[in-house]
ModelCIF file with pLDDT and N, C-alpha, C, O atoms, coordinates in Angstrom:
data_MODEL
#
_entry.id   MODEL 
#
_entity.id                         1 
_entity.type                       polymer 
_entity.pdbx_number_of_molecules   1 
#
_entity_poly.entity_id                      1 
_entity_poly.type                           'polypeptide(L)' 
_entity_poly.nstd_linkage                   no 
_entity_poly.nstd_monomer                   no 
_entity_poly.pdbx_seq_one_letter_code       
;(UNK)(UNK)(UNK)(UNK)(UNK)(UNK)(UNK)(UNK)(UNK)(UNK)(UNK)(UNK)(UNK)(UNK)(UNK)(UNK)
(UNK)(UNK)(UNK)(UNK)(UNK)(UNK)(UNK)(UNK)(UNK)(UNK)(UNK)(UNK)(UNK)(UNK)(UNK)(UNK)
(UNK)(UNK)(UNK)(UNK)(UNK)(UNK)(UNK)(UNK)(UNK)(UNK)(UNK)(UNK)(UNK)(UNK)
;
_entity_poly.pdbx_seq_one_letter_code_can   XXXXXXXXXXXXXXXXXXXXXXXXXXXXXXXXXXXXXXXXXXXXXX 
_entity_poly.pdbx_strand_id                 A 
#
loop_
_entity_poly_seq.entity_id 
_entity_poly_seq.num 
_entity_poly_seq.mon_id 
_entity_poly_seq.hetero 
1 1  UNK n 
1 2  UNK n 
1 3  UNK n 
1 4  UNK n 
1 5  UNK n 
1 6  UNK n 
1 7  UNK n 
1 8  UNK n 
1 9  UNK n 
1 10 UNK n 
1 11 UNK n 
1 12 UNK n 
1 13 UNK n 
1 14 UNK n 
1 15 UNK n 
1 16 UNK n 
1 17 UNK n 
1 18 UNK n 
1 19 UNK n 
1 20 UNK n 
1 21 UNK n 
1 22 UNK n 
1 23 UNK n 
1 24 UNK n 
1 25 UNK n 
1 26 UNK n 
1 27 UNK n 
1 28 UNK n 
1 29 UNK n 
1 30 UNK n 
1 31 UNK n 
1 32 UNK n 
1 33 UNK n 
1 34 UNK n 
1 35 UNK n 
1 36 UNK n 
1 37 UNK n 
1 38 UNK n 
1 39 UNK n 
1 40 UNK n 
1 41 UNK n 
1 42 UNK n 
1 43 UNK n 
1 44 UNK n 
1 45 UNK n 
1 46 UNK n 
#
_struct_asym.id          A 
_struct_asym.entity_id   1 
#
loop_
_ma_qa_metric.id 
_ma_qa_metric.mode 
_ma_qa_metric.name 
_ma_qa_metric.software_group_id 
_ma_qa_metric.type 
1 global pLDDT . pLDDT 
2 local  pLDDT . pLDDT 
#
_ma_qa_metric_global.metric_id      1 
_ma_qa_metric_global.metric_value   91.00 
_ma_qa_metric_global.model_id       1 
_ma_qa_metric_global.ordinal_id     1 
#
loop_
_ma_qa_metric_local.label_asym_id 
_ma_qa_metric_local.label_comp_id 
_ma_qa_metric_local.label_seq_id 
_ma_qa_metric_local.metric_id 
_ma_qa_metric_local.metric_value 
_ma_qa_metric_local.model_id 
_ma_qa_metric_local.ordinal_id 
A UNK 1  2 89.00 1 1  
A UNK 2  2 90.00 1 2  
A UNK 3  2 91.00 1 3  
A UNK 4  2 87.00 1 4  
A UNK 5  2 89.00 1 5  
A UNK 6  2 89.00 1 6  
A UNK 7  2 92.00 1 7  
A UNK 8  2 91.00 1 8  
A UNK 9  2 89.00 1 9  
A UNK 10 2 86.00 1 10 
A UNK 11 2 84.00 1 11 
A UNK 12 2 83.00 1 12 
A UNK 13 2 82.00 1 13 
A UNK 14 2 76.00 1 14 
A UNK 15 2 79.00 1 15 
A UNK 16 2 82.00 1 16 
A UNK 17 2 80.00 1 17 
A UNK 18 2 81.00 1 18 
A UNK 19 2 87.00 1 19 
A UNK 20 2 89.00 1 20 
A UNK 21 2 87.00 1 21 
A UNK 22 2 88.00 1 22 
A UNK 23 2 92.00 1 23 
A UNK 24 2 94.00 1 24 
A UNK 25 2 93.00 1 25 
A UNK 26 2 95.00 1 26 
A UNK 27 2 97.00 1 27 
A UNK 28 2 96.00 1 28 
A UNK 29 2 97.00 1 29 
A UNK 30 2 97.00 1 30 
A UNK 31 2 97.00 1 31 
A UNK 32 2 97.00 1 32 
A UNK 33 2 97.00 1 33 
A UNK 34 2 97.00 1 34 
A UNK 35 2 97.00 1 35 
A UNK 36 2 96.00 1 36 
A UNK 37 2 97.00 1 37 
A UNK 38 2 97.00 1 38 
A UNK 39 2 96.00 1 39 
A UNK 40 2 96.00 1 40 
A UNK 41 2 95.00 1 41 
A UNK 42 2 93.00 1 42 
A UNK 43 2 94.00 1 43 
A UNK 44 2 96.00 1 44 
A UNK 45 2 95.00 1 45 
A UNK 46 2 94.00 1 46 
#
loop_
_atom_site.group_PDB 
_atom_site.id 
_atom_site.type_symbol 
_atom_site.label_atom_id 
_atom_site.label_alt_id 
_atom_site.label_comp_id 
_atom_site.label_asym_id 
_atom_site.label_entity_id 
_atom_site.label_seq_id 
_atom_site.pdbx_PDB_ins_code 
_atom_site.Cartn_x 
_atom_site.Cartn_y 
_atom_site.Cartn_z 
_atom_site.occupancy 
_atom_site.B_iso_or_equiv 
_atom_site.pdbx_formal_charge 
_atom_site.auth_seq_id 
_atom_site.auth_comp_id 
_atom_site.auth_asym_id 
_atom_site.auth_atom_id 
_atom_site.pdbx_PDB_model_num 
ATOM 1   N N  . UNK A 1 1  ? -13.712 3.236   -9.324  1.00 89.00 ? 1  UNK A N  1 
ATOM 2   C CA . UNK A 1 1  ? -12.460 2.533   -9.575  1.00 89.00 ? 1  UNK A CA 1 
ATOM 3   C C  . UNK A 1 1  ? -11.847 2.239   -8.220  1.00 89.00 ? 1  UNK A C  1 
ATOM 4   O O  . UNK A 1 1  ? -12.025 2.994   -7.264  1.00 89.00 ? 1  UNK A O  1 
ATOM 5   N N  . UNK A 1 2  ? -11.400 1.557   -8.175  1.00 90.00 ? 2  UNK A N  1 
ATOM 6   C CA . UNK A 1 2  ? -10.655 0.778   -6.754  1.00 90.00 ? 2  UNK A CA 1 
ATOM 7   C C  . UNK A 1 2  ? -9.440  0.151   -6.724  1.00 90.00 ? 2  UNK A C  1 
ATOM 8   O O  . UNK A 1 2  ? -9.172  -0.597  -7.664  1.00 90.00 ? 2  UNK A O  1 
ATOM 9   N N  . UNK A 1 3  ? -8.424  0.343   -5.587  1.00 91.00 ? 3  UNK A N  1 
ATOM 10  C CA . UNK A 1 3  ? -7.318  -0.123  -5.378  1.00 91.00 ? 3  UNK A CA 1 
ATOM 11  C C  . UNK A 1 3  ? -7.266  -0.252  -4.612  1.00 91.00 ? 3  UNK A C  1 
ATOM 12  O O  . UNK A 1 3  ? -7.610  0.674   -3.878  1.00 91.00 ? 3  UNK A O  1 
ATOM 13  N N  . UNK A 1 4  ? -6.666  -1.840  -3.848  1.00 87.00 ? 4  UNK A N  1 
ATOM 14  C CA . UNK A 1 4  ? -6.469  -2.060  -2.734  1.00 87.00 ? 4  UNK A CA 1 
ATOM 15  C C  . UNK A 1 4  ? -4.808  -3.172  -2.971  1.00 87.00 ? 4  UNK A C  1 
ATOM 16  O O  . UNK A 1 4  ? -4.417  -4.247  -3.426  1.00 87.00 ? 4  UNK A O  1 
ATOM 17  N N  . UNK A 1 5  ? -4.352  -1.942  -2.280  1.00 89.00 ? 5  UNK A N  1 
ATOM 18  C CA . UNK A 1 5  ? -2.474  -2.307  -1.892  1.00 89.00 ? 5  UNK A CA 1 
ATOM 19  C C  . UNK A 1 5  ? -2.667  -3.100  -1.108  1.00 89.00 ? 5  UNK A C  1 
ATOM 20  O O  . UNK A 1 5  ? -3.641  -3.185  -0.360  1.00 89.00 ? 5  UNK A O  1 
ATOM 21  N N  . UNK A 1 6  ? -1.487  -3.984  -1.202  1.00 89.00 ? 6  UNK A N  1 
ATOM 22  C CA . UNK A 1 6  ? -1.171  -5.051  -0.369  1.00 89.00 ? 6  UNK A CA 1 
ATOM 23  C C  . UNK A 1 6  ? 0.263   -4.540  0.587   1.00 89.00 ? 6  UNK A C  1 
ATOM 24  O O  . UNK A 1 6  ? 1.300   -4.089  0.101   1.00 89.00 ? 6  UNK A O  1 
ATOM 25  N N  . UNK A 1 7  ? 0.013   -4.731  1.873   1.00 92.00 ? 7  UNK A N  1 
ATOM 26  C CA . UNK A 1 7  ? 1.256   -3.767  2.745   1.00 92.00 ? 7  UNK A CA 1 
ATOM 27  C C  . UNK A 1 7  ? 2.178   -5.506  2.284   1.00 92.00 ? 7  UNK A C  1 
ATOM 28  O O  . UNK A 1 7  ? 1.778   -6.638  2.014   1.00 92.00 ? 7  UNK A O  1 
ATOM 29  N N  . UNK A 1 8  ? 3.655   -4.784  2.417   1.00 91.00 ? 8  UNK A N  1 
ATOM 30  C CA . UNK A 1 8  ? 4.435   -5.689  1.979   1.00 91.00 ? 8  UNK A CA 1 
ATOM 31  C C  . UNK A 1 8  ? 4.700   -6.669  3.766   1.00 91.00 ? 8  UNK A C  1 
ATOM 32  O O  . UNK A 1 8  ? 5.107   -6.126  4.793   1.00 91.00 ? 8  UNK A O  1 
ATOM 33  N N  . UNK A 1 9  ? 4.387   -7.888  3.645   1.00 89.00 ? 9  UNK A N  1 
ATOM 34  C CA . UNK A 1 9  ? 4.681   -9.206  4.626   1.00 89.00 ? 9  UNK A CA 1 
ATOM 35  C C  . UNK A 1 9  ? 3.144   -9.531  4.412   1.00 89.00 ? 9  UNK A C  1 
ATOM 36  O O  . UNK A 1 9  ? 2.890   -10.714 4.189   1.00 89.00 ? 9  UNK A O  1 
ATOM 37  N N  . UNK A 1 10 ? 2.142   -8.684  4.447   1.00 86.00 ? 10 UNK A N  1 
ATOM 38  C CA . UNK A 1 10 ? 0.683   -9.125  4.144   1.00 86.00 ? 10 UNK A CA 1 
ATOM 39  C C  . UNK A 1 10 ? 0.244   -9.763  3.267   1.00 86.00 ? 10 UNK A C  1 
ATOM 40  O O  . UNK A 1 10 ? 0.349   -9.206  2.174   1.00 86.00 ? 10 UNK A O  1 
ATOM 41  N N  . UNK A 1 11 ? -0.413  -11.122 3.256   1.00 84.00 ? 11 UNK A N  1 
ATOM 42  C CA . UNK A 1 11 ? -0.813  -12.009 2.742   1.00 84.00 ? 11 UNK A CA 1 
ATOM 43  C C  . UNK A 1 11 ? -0.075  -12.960 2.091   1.00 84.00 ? 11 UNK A C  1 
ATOM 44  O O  . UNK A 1 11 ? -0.136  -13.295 0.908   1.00 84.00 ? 11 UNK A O  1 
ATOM 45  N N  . UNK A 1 12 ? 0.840   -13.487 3.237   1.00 83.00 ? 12 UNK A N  1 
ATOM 46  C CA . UNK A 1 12 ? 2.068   -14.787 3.112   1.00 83.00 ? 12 UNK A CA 1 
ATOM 47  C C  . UNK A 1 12 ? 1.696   -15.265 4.477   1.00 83.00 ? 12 UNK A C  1 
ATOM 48  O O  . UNK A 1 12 ? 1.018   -14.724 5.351   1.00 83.00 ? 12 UNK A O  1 
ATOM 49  N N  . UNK A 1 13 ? 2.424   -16.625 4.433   1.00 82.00 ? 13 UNK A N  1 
ATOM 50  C CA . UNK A 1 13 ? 3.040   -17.086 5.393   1.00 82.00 ? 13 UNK A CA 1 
ATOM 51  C C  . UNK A 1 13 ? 3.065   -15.993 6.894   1.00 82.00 ? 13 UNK A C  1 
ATOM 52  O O  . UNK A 1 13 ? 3.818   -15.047 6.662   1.00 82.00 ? 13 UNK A O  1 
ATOM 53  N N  . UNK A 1 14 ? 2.515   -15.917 8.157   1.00 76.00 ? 14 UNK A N  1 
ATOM 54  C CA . UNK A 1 14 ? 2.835   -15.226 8.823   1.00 76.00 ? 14 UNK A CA 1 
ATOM 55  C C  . UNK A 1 14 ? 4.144   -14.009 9.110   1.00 76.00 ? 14 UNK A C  1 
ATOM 56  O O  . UNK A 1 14 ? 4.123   -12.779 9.145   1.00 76.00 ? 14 UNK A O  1 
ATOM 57  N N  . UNK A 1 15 ? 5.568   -15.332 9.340   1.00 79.00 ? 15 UNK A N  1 
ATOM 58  C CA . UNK A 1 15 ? 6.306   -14.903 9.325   1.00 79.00 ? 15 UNK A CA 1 
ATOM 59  C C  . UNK A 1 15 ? 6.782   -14.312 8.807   1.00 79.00 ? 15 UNK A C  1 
ATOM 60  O O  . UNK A 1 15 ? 7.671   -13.866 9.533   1.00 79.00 ? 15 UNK A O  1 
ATOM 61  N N  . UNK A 1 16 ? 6.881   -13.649 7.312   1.00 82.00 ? 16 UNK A N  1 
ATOM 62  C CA . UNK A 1 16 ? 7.243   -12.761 6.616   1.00 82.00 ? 16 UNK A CA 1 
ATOM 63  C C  . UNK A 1 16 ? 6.185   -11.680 7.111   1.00 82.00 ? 16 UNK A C  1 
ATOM 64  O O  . UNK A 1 16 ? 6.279   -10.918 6.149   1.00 82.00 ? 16 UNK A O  1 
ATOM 65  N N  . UNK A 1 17 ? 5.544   -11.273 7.679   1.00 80.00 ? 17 UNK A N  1 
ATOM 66  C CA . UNK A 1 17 ? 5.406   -10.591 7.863   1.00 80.00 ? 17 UNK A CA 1 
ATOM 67  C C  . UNK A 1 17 ? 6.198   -9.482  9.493   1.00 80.00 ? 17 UNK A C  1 
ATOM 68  O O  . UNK A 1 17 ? 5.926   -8.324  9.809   1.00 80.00 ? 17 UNK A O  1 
ATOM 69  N N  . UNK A 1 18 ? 7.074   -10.369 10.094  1.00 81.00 ? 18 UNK A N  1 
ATOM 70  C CA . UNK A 1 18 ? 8.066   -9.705  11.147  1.00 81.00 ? 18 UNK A CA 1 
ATOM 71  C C  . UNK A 1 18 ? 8.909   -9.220  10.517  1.00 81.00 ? 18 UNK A C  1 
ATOM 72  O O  . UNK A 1 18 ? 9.596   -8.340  11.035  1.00 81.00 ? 18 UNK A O  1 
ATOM 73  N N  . UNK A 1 19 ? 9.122   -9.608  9.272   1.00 87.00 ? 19 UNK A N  1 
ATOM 74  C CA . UNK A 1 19 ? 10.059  -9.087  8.558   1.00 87.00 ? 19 UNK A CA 1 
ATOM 75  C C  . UNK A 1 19 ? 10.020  -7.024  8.172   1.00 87.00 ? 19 UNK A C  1 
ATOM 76  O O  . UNK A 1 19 ? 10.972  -6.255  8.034   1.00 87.00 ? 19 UNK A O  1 
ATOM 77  N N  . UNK A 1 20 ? 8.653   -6.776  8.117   1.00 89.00 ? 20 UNK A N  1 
ATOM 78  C CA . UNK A 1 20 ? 8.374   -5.421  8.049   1.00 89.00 ? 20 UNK A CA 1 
ATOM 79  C C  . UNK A 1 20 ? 8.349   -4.945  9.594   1.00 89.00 ? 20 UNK A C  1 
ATOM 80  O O  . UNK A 1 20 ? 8.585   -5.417  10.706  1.00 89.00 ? 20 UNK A O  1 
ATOM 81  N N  . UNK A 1 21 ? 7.783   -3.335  8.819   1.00 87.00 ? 21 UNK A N  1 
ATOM 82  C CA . UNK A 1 21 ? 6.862   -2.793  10.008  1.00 87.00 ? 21 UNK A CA 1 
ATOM 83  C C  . UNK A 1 21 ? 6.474   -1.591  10.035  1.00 87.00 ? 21 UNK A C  1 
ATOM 84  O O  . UNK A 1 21 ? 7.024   -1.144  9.028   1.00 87.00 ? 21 UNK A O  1 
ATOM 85  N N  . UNK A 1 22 ? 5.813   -0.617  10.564  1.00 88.00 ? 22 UNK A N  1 
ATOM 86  C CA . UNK A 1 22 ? 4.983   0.627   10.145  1.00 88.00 ? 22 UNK A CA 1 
ATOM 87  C C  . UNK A 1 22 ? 5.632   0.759   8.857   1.00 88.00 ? 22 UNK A C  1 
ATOM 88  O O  . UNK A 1 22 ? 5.244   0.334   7.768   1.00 88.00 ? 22 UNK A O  1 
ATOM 89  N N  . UNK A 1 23 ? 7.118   1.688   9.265   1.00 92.00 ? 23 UNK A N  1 
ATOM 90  C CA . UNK A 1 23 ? 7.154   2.849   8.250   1.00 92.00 ? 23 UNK A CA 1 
ATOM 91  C C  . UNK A 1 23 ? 7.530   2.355   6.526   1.00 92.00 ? 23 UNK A C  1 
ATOM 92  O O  . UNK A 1 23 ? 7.644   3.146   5.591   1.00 92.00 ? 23 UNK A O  1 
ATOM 93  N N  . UNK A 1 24 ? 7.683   0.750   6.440   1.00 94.00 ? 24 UNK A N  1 
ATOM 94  C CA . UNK A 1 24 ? 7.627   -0.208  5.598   1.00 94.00 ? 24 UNK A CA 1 
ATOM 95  C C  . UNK A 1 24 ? 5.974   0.240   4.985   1.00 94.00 ? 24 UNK A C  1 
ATOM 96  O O  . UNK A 1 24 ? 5.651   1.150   4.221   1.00 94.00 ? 24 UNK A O  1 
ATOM 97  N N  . UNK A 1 25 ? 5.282   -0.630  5.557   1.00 93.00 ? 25 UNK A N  1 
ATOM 98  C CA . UNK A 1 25 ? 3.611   -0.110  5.318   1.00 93.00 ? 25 UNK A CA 1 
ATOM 99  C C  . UNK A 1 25 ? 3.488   1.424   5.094   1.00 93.00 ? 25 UNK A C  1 
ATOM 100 O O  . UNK A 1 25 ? 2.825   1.829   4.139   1.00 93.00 ? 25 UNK A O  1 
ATOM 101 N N  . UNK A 1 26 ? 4.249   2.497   6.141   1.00 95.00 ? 26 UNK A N  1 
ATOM 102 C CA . UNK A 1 26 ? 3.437   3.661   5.246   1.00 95.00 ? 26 UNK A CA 1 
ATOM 103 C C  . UNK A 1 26 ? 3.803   4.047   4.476   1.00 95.00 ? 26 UNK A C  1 
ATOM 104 O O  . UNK A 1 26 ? 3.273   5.093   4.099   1.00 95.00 ? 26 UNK A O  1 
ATOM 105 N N  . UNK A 1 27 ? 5.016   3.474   3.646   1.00 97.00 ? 27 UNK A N  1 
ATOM 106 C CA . UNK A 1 27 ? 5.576   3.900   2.621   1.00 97.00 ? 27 UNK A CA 1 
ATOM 107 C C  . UNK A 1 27 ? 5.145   3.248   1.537   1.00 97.00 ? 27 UNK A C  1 
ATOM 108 O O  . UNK A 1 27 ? 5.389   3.824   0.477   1.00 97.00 ? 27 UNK A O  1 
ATOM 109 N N  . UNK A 1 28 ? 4.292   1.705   1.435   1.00 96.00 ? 28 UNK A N  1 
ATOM 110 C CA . UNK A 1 28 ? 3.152   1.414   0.819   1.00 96.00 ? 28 UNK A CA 1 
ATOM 111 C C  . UNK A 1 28 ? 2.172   2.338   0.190   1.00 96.00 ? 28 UNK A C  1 
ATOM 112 O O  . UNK A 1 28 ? 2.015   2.743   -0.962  1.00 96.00 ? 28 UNK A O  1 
ATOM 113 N N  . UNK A 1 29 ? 1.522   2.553   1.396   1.00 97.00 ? 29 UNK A N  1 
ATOM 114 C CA . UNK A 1 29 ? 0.283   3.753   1.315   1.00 97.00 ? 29 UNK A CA 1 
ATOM 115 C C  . UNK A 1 29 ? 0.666   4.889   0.727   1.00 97.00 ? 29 UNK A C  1 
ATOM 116 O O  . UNK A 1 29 ? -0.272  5.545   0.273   1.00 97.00 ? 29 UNK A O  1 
ATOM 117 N N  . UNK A 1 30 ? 2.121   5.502   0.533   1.00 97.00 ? 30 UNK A N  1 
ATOM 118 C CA . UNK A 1 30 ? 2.376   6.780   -0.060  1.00 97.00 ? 30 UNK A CA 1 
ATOM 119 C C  . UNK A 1 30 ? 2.529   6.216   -1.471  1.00 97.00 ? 30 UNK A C  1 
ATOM 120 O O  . UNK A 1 30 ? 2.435   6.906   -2.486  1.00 97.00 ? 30 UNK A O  1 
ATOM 121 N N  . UNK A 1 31 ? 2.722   5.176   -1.454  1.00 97.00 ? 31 UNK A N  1 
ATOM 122 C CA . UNK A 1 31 ? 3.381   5.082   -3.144  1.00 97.00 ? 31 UNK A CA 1 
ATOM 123 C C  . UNK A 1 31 ? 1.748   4.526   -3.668  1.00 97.00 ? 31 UNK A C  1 
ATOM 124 O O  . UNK A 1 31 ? 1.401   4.857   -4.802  1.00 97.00 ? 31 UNK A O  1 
ATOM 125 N N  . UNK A 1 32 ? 0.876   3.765   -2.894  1.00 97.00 ? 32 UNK A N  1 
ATOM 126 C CA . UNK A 1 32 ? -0.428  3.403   -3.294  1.00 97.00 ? 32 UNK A CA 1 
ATOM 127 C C  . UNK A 1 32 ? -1.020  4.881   -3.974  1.00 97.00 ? 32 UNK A C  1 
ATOM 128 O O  . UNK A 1 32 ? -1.308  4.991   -5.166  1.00 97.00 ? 32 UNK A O  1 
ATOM 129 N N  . UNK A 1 33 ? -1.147  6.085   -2.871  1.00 97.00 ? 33 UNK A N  1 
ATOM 130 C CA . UNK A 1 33 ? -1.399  7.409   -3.098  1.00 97.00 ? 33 UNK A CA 1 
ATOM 131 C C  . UNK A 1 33 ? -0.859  7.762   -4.859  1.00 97.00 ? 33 UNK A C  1 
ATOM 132 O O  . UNK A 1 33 ? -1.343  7.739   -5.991  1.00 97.00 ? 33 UNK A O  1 
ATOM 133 N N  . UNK A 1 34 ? 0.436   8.076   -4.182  1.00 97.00 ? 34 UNK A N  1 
ATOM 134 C CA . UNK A 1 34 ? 1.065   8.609   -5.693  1.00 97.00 ? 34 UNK A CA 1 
ATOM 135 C C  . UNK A 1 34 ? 0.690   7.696   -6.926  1.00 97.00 ? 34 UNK A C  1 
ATOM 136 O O  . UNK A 1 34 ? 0.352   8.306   -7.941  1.00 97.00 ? 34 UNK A O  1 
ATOM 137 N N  . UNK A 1 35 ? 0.707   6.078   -6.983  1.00 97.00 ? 35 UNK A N  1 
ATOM 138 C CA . UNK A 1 35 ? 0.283   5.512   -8.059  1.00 97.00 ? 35 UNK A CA 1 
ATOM 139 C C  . UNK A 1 35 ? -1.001  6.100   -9.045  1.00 97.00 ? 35 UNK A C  1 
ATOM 140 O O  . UNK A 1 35 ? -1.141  6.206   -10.263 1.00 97.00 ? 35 UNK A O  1 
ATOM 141 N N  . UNK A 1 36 ? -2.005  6.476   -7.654  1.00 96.00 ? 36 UNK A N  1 
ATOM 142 C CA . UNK A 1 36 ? -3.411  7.110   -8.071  1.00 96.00 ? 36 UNK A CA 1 
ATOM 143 C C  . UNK A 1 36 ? -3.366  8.227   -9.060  1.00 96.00 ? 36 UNK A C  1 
ATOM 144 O O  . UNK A 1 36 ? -3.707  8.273   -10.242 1.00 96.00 ? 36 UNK A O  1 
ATOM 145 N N  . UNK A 1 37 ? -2.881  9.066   -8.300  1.00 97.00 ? 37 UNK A N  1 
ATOM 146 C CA . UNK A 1 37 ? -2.561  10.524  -8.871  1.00 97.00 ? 37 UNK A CA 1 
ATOM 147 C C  . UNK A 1 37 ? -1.280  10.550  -10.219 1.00 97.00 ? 37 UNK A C  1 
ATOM 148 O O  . UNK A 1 37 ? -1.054  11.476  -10.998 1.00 97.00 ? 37 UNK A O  1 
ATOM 149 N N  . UNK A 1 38 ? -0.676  9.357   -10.148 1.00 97.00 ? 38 UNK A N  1 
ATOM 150 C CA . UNK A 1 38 ? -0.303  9.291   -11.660 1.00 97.00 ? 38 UNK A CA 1 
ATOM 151 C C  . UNK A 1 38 ? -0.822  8.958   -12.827 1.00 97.00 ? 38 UNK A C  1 
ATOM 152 O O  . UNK A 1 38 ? -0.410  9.264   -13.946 1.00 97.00 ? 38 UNK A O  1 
ATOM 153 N N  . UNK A 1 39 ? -2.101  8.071   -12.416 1.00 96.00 ? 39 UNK A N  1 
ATOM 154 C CA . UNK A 1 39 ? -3.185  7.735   -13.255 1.00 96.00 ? 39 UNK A CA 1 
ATOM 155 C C  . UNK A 1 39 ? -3.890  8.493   -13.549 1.00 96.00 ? 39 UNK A C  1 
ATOM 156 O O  . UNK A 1 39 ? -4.687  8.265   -14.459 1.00 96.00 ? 39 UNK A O  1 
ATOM 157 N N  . UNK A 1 40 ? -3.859  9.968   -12.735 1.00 96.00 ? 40 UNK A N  1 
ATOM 158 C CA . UNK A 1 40 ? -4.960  10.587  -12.921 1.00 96.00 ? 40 UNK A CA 1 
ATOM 159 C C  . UNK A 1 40 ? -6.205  10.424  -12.181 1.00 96.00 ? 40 UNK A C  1 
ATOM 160 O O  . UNK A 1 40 ? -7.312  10.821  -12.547 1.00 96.00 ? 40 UNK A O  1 
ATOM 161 N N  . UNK A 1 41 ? -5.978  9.924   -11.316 1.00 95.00 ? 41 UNK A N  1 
ATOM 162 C CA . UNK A 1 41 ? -7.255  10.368  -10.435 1.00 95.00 ? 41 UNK A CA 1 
ATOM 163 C C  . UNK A 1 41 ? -7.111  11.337  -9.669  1.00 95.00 ? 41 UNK A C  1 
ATOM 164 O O  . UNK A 1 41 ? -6.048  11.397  -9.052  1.00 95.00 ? 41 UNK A O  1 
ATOM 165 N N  . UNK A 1 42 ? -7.905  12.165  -9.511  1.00 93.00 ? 42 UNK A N  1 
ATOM 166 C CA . UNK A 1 42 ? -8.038  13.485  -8.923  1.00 93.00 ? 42 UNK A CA 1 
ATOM 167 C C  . UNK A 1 42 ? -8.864  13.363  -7.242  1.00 93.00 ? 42 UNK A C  1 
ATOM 168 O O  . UNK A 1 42 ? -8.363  13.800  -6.206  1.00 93.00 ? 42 UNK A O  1 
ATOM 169 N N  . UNK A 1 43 ? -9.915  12.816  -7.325  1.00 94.00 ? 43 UNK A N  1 
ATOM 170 C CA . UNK A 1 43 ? -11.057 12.527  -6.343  1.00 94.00 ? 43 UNK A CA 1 
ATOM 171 C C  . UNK A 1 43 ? -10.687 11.205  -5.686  1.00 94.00 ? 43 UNK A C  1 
ATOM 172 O O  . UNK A 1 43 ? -11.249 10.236  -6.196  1.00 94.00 ? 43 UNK A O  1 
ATOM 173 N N  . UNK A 1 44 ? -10.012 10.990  -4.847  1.00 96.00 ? 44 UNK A N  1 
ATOM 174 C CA . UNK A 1 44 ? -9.505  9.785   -3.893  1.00 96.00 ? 44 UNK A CA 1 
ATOM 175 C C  . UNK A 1 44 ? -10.186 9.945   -2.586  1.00 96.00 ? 44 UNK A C  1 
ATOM 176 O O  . UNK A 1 44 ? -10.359 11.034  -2.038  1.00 96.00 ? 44 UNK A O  1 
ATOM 177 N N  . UNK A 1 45 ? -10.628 8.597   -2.037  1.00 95.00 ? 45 UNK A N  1 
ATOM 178 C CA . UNK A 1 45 ? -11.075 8.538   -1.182  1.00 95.00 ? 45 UNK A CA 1 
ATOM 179 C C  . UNK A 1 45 ? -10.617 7.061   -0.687  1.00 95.00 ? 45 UNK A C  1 
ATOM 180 O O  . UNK A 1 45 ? -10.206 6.179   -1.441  1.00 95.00 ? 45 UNK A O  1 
ATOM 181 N N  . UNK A 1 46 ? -10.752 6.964   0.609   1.00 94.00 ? 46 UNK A N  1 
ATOM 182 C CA . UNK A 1 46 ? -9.704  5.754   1.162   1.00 94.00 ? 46 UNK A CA 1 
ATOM 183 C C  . UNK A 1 46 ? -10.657 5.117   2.067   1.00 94.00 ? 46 UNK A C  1 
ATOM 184 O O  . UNK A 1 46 ? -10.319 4.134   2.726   1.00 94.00 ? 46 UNK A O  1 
#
């Protein structure tokens, strides 16, 4: 099974993407994480 998050300014128009930045994105990746583990996946690998 597979998920691949989209960091928020990624995959627009460039410029929306100055609009973010890291801790925008790693707060992506934590909620990508937690989404998993609410589904029930146990065995994650990235």
């Amino acid at each position: 099974t597979c998920y691949v998050p989209l960091y928020r300014g990624h995959g627009h128009v460039p410029e929306q993407l100055l609009q973010y930045n890291v801790d925008d994105w790693w707060q992506d990746v934590m909620k990508a994480h937690q989404f998993l583990r609410n589904e029930g996946y146990q065995k994650i690998s990235i």
